[in-house]
Protein backbone atom coordinates (compact mmCIF):
# COMPACT_ATOMS: atom_id res chain seq x y z
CA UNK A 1 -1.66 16.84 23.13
CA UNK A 2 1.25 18.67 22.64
CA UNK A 3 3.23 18.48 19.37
CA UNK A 4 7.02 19.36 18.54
CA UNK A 5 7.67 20.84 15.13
CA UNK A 6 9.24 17.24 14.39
CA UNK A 7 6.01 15.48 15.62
CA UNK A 8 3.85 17.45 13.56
CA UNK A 9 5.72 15.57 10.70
CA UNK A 10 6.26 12.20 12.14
CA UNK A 11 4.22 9.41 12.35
CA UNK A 12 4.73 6.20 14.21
CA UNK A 13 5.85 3.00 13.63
CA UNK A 14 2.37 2.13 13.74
CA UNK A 15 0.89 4.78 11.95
CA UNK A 16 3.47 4.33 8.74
CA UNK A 17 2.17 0.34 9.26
CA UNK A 18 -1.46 1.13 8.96
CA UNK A 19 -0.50 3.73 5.66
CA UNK A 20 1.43 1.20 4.07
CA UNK A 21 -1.45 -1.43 4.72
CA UNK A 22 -3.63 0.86 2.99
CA UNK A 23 -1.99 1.85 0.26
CA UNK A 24 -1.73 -1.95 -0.58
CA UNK A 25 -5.31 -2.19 -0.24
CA UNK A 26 -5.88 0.20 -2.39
CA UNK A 27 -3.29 -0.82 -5.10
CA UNK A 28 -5.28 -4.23 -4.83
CA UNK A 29 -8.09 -3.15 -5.79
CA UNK A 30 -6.79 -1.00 -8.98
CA UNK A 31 -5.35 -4.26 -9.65
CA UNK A 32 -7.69 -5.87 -9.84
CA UNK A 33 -7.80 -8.45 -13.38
CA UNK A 34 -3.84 -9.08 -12.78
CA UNK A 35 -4.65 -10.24 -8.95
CA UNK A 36 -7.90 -12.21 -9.63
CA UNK A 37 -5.82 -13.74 -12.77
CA UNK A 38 -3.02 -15.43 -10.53
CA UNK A 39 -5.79 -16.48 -8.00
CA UNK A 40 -7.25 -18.28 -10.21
CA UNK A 41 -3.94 -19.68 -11.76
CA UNK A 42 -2.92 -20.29 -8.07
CA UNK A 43 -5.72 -21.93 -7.06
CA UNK A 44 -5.37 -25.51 -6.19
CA UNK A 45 -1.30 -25.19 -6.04
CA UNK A 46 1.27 -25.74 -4.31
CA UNK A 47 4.88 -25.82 -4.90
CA UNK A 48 4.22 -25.56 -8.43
CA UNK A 49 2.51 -22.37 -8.42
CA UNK A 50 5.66 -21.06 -9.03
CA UNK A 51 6.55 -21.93 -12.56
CA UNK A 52 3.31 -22.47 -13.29
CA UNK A 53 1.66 -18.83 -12.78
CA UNK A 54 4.82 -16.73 -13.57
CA UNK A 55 2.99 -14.74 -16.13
CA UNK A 56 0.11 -14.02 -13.54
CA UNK A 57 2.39 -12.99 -10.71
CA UNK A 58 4.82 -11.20 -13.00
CA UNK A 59 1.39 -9.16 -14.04
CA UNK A 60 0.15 -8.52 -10.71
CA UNK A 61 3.54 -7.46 -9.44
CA UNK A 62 3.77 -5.08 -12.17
CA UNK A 63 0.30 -3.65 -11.72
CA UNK A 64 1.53 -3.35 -8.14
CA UNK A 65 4.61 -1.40 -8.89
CA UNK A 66 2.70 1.40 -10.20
CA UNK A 67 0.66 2.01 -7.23
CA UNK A 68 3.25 1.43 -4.92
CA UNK A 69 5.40 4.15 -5.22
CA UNK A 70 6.94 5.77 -2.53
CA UNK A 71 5.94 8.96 -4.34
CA UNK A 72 2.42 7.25 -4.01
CA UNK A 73 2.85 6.55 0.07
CA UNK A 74 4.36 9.92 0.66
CA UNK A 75 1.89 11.26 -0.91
CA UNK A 76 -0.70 9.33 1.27
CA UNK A 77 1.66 9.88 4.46
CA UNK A 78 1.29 13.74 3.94
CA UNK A 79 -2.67 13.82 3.49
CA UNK A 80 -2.61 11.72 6.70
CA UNK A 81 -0.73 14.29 8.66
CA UNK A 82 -2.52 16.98 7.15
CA UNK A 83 -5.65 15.85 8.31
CA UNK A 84 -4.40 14.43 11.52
CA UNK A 85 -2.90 18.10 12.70
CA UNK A 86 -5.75 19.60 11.35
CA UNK A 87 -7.67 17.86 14.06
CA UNK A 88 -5.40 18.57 16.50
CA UNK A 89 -5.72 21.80 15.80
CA UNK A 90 -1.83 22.88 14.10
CA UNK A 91 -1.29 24.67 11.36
């Protein structure tokens, strides 16, 4: 595979999908309490889930935000290409 000096620090659409996805998984885990809360809250709702559990989703959404960071997915996006032109073999 031959890589540009652009490629080396591109990714695709797909790639910066998957990163994303994973960064959400992880900031779901850290968040663990504040997700599980509005779960619970939600559980069993419909349409009035959304006055109902404001406190819960306001919490989760907030524990969110501070995993979620595009300093956080840069961060993650740069490790990835790191290790993904290491096994390419470019410096």
């Amino acid at each position: 595979m031959s890589y540009t000096n652009e490629a080396r620090f591109a990714l695709s659409r797909s790639e910066e999908d998957k990163l994303v996805k994973k960064c959400q998984s992880e900031a779901l885990k850290l968040c663990e309490k504040p997700v599980g809360a509005f779960t619970k809250c939600a559980e069993g709702r419909t349409v009035t889930v959304a006055w109902s559990c404001r406190t819960e989703f306001k919490a989760m959404q907030d524990c969110m935000a501070i995993y979620m960071t595009q300093d956080r997915i840069d961060d993650a996006k740069m490790k990835f290409l790191k290790e993904r032109n290491a096994a390419a073999g470019i410096a």
